[in-house]
N, C-alpha and C. Protein backbone atom coordinates (compact mmCIF):
# COMPACT_ATOMS: atom_id res chain seq x y z
N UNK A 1 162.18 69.72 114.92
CA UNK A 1 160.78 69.90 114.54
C UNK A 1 160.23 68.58 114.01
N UNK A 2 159.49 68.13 114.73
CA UNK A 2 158.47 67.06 113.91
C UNK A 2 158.07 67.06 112.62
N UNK A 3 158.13 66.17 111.84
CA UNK A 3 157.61 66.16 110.64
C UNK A 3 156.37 65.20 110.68
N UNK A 4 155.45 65.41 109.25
CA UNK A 4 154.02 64.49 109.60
C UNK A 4 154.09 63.81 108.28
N UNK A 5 153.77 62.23 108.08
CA UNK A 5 153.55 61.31 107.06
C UNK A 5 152.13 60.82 107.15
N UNK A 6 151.55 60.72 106.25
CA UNK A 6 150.50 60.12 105.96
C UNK A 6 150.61 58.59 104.85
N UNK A 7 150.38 58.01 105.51
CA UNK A 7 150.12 56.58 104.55
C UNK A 7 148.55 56.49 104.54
N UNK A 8 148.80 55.83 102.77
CA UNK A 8 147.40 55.92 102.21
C UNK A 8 147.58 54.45 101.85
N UNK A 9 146.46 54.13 101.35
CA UNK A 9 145.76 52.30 101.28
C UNK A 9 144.51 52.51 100.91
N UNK A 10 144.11 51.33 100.19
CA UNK A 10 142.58 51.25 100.04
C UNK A 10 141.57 51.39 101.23
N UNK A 11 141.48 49.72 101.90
CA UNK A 11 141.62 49.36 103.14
C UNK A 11 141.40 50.05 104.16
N UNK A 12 142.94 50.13 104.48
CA UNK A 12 143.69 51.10 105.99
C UNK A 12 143.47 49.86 106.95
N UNK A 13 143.59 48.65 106.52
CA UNK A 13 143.56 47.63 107.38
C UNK A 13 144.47 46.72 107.89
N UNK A 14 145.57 47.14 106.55
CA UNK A 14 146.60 45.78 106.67
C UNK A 14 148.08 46.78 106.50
N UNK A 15 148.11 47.23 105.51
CA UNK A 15 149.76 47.76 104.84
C UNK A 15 149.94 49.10 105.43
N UNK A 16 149.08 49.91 105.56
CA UNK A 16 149.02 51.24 105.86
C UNK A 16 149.14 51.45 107.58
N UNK A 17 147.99 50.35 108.35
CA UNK A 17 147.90 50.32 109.50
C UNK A 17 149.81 49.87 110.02
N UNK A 18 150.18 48.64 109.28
CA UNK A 18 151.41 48.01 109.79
C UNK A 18 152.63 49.49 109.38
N UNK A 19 152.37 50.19 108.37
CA UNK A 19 153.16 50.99 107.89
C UNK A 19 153.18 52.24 109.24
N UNK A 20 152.07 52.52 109.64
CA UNK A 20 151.69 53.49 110.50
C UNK A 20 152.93 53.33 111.80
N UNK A 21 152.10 52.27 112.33
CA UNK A 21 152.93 51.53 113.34
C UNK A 21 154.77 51.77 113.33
N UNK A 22 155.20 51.05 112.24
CA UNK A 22 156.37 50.86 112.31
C UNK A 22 157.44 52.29 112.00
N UNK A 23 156.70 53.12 111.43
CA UNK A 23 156.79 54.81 111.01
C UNK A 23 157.38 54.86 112.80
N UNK A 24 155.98 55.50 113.33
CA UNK A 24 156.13 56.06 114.39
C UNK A 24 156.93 55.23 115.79
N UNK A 25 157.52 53.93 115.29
CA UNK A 25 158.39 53.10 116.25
C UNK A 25 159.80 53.26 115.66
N UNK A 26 160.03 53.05 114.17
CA UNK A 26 161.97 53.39 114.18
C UNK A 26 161.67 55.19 113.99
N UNK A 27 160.97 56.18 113.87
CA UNK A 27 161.67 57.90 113.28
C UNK A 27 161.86 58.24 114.65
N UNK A 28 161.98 57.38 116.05
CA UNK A 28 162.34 58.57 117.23
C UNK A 28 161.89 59.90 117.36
N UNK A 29 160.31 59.79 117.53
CA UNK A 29 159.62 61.12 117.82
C UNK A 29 160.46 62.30 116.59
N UNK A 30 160.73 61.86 115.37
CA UNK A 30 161.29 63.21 114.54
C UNK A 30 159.90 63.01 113.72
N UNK A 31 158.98 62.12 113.81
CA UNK A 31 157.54 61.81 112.34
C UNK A 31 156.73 61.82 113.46
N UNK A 32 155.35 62.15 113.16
CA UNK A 32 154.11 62.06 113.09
C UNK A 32 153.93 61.21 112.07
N UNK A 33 153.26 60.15 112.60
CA UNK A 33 152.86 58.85 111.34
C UNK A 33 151.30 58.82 111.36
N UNK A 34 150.65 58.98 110.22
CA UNK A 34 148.85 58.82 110.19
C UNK A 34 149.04 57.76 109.31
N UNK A 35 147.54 57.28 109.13
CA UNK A 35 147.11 56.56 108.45
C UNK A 35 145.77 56.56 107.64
N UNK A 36 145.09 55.90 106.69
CA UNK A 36 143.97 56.65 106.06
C UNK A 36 143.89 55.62 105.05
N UNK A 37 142.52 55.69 104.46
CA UNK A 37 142.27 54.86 103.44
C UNK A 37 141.24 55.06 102.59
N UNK A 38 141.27 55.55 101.28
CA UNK A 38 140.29 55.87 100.03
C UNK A 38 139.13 55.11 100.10
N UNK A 39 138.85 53.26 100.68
CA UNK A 39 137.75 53.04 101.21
C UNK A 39 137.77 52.36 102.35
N UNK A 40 138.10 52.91 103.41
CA UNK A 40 138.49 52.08 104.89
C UNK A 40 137.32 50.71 104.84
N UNK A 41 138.13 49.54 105.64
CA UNK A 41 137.54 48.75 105.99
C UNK A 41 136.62 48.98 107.44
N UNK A 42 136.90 50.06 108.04
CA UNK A 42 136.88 49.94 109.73
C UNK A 42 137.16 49.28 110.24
N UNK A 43 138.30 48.30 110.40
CA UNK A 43 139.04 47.93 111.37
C UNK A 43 140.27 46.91 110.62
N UNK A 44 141.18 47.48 111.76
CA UNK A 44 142.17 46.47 111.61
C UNK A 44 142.67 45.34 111.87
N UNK A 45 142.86 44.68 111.06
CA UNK A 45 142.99 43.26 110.46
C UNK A 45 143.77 42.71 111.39
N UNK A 46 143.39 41.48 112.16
CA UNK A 46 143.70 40.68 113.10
C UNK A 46 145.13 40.26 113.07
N UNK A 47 145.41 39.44 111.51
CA UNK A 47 147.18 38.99 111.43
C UNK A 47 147.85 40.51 111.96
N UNK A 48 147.37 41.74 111.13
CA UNK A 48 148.37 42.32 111.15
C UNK A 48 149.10 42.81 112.23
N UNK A 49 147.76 42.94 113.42
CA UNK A 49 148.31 43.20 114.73
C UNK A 49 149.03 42.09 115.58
N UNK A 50 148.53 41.04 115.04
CA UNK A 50 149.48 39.83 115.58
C UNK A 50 151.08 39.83 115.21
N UNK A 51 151.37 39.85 114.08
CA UNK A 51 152.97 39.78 113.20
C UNK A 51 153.20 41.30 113.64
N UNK A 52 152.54 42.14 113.75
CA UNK A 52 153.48 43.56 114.44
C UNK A 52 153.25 43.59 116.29
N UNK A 53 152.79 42.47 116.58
CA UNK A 53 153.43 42.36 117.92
C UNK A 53 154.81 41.39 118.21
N UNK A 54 154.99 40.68 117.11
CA UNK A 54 156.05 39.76 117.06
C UNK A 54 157.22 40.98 116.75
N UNK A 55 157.10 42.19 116.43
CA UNK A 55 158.18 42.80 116.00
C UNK A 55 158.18 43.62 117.41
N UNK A 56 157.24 43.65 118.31
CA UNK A 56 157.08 44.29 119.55
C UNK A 56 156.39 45.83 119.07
N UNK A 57 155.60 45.79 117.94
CA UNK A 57 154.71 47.15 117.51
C UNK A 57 153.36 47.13 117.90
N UNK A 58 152.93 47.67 118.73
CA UNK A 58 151.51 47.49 119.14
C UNK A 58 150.57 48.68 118.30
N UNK A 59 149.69 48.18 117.65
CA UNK A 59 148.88 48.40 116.88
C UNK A 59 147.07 48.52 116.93
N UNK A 60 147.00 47.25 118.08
CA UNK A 60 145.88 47.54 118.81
C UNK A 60 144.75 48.94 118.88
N UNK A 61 145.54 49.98 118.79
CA UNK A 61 144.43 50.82 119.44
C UNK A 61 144.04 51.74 117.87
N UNK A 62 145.03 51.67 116.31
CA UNK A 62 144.55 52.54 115.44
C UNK A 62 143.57 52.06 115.21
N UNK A 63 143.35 53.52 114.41
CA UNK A 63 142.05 53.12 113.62
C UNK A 63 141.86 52.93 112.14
N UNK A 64 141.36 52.71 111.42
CA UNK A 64 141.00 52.60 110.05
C UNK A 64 140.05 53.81 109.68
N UNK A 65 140.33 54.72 109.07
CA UNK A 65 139.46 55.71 108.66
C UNK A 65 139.64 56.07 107.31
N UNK A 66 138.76 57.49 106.86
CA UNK A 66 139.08 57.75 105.82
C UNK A 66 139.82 58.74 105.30
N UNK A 67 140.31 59.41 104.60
CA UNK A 67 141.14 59.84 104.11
C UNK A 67 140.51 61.54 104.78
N UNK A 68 139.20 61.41 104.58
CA UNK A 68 138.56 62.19 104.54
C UNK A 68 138.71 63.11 106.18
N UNK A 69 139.16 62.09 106.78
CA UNK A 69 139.29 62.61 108.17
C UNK A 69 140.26 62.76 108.65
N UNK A 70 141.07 63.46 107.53
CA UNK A 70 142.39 64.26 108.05
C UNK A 70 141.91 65.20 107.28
N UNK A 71 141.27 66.00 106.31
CA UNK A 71 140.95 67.30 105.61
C UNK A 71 141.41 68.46 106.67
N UNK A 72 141.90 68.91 105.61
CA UNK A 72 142.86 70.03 106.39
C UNK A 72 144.15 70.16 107.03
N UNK A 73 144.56 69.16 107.41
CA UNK A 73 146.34 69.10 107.70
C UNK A 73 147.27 68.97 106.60
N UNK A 74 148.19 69.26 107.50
CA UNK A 74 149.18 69.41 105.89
C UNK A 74 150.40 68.00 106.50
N UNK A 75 150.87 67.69 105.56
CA UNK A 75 151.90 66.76 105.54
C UNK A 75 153.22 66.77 104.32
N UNK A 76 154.25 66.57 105.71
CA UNK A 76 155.67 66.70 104.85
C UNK A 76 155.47 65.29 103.74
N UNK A 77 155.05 64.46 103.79
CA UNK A 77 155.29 63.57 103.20
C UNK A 77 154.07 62.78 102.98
N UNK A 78 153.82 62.14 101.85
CA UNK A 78 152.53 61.12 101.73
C UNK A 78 153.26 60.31 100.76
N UNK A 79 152.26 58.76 101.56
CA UNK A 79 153.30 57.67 101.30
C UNK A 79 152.03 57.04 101.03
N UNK A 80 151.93 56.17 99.03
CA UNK A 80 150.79 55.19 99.66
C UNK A 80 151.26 54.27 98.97
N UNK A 81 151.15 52.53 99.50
CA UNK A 81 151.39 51.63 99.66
C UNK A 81 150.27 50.28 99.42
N UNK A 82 149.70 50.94 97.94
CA UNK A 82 149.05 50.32 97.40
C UNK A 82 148.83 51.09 95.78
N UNK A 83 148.88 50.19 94.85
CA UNK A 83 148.87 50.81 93.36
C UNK A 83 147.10 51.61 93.25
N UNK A 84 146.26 50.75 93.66
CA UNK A 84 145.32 51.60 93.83
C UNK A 84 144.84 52.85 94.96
N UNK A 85 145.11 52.73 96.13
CA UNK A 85 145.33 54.08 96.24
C UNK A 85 146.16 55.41 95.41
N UNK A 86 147.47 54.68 95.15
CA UNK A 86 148.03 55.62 94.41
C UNK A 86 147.01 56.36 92.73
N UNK A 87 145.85 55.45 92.81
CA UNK A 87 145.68 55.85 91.26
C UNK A 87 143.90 56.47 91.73
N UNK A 88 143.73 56.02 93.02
CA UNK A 88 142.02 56.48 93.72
C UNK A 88 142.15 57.76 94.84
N UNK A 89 143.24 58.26 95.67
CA UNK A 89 143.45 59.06 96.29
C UNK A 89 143.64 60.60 95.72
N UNK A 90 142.72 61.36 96.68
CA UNK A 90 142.58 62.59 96.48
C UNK A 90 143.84 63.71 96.83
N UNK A 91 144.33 64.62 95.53
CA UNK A 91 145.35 65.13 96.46
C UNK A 91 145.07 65.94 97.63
N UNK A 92 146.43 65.98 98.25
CA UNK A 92 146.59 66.31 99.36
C UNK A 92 147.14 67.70 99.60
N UNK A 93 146.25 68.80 99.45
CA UNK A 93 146.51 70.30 99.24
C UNK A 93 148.15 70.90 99.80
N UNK A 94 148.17 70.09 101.33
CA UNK A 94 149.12 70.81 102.07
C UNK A 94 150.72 69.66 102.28
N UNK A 95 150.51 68.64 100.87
CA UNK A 95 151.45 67.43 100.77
C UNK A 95 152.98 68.05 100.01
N UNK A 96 153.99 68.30 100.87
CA UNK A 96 155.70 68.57 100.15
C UNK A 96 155.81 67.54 99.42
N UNK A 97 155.74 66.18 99.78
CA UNK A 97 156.37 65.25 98.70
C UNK A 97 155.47 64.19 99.31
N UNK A 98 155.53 63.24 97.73
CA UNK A 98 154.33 61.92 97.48
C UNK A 98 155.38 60.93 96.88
N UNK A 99 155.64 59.65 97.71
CA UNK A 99 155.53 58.66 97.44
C UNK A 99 155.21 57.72 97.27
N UNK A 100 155.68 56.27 96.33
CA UNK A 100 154.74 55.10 95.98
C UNK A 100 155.30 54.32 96.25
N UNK A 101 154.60 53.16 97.23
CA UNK A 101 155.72 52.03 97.51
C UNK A 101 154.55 51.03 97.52
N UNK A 102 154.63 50.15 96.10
CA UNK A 102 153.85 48.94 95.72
C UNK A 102 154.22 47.87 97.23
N UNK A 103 153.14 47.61 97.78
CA UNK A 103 153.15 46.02 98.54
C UNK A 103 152.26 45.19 98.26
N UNK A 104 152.27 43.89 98.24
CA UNK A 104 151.18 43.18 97.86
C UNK A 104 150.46 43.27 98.72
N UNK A 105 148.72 42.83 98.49
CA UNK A 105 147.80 42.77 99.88
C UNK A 105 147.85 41.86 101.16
N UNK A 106 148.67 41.72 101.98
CA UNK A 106 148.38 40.33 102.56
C UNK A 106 147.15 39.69 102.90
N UNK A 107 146.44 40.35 102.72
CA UNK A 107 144.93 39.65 103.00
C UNK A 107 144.10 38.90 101.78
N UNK A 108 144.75 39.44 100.50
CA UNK A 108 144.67 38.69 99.59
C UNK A 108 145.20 37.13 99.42
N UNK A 109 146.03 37.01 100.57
CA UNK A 109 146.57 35.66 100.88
C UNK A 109 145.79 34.21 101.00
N UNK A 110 146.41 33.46 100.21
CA UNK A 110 145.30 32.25 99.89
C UNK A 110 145.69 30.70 100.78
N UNK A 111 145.06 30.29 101.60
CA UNK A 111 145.54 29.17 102.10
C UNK A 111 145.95 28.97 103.55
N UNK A 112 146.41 28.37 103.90
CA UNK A 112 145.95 27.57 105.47
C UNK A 112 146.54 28.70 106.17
N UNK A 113 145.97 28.85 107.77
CA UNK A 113 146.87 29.97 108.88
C UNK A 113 147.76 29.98 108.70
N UNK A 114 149.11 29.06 108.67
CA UNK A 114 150.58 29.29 108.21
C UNK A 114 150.62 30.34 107.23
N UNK A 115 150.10 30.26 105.87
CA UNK A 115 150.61 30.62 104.41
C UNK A 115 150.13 32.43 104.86
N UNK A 116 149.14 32.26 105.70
CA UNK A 116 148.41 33.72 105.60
C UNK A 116 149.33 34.68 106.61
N UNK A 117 149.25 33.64 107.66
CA UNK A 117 150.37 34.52 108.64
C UNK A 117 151.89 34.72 107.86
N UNK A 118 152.47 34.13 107.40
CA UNK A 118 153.97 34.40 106.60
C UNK A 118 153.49 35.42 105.63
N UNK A 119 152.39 35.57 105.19
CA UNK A 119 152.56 36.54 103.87
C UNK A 119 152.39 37.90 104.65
N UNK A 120 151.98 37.84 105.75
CA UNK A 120 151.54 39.48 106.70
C UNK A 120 153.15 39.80 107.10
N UNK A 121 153.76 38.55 107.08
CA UNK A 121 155.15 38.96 108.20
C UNK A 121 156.16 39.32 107.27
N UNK A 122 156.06 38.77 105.95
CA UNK A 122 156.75 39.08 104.41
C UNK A 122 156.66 40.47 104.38
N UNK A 123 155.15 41.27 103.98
CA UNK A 123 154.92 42.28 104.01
C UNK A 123 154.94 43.03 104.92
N UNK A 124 154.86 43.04 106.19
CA UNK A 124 155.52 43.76 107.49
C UNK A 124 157.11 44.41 107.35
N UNK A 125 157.98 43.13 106.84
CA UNK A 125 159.37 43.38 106.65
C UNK A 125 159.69 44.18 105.56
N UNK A 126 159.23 44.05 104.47
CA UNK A 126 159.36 44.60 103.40
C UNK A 126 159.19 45.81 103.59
N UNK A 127 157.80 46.56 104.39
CA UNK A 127 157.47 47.76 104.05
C UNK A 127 158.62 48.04 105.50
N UNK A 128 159.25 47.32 106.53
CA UNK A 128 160.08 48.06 107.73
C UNK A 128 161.43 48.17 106.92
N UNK A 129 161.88 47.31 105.80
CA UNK A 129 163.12 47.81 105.18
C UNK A 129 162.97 49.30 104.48
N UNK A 130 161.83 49.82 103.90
CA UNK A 130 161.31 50.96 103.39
C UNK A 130 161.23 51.69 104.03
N UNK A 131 161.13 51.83 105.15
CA UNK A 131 160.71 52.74 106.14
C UNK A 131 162.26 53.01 106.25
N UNK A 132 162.98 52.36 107.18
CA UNK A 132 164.22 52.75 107.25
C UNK A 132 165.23 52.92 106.53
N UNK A 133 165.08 52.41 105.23
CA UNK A 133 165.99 52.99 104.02
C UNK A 133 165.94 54.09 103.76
N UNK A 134 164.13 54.77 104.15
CA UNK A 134 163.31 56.20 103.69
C UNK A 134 164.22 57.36 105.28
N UNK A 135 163.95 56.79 106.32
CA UNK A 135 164.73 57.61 107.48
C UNK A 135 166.23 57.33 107.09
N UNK A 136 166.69 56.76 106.85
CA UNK A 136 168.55 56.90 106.62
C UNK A 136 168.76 57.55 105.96
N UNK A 137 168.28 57.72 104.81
CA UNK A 137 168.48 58.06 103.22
C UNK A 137 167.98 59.38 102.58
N UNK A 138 166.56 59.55 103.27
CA UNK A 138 165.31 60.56 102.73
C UNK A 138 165.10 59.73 101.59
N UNK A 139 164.86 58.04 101.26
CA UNK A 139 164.50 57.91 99.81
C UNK A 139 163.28 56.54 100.00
């Protein structure tokens, strides 16, 4: 049986979108991976689809929305990946279990194309060790 995750973010542009992605590329069709954001940017952020094509995750086609436009589904799991979502997000009526996994913003990143692209690919990895520690483990 499929299970469904929701990742939450301010955004939904950078951590959540890359989180989305990499969800539904290592759980082998066992997750439904969404994505969502307390104040979407509408669209996703250029590095991020670049550094998750370097991992071979194509990302291209999500979207950035709002939280608001999943009302009504239920989810085994909600995951958000920003301290402020975690403290601005609405609960989630039909949510089994809520987790918090602090990442920094990469878009908050200061300084030349190099510095900005390494900090997306920092945070790409970070949140793909999470992901799969979370599928090995349940943690």
């Amino acid at each position: 049986m499929t299970q469904r995750v929701l990742i939450l973010c301010t955004g939904n542009s950078c951590r959540s979108q890359m989180a989305e992605g990499l969800w539904r590329e290592r759980a082998n069709e066992q997750w439904e991976a969404l994505s969502a954001g307390s104040r979407p940017a509408g669209y996703v952020h250029p590095l991020a689809v670049k550094v998750m094509d370097e991992v071979g995750v194509d990302i291209r086609n999500q979207e950035s929305k709002p939280i608001s436009a999943l009302a009504g589904k239920s989810f085994d799991l909600v995951v958000t990946v920003c301290d402020s979502a975690k403290e601005t997000c609405p609960v989630m009526p039909g949510a089994k279990k809520w987790l918090h996994w602090s990442f920094t913003d990469p878009a908050d990143a200061e300084g030349d194309d190099d510095t900005k692209l390494e900090a997306f690919r920092e945070v790409r990895d970070q949140i793909n060790s999470r992901i799969e520690k979370f599928l090995a483990d349940g943690v």
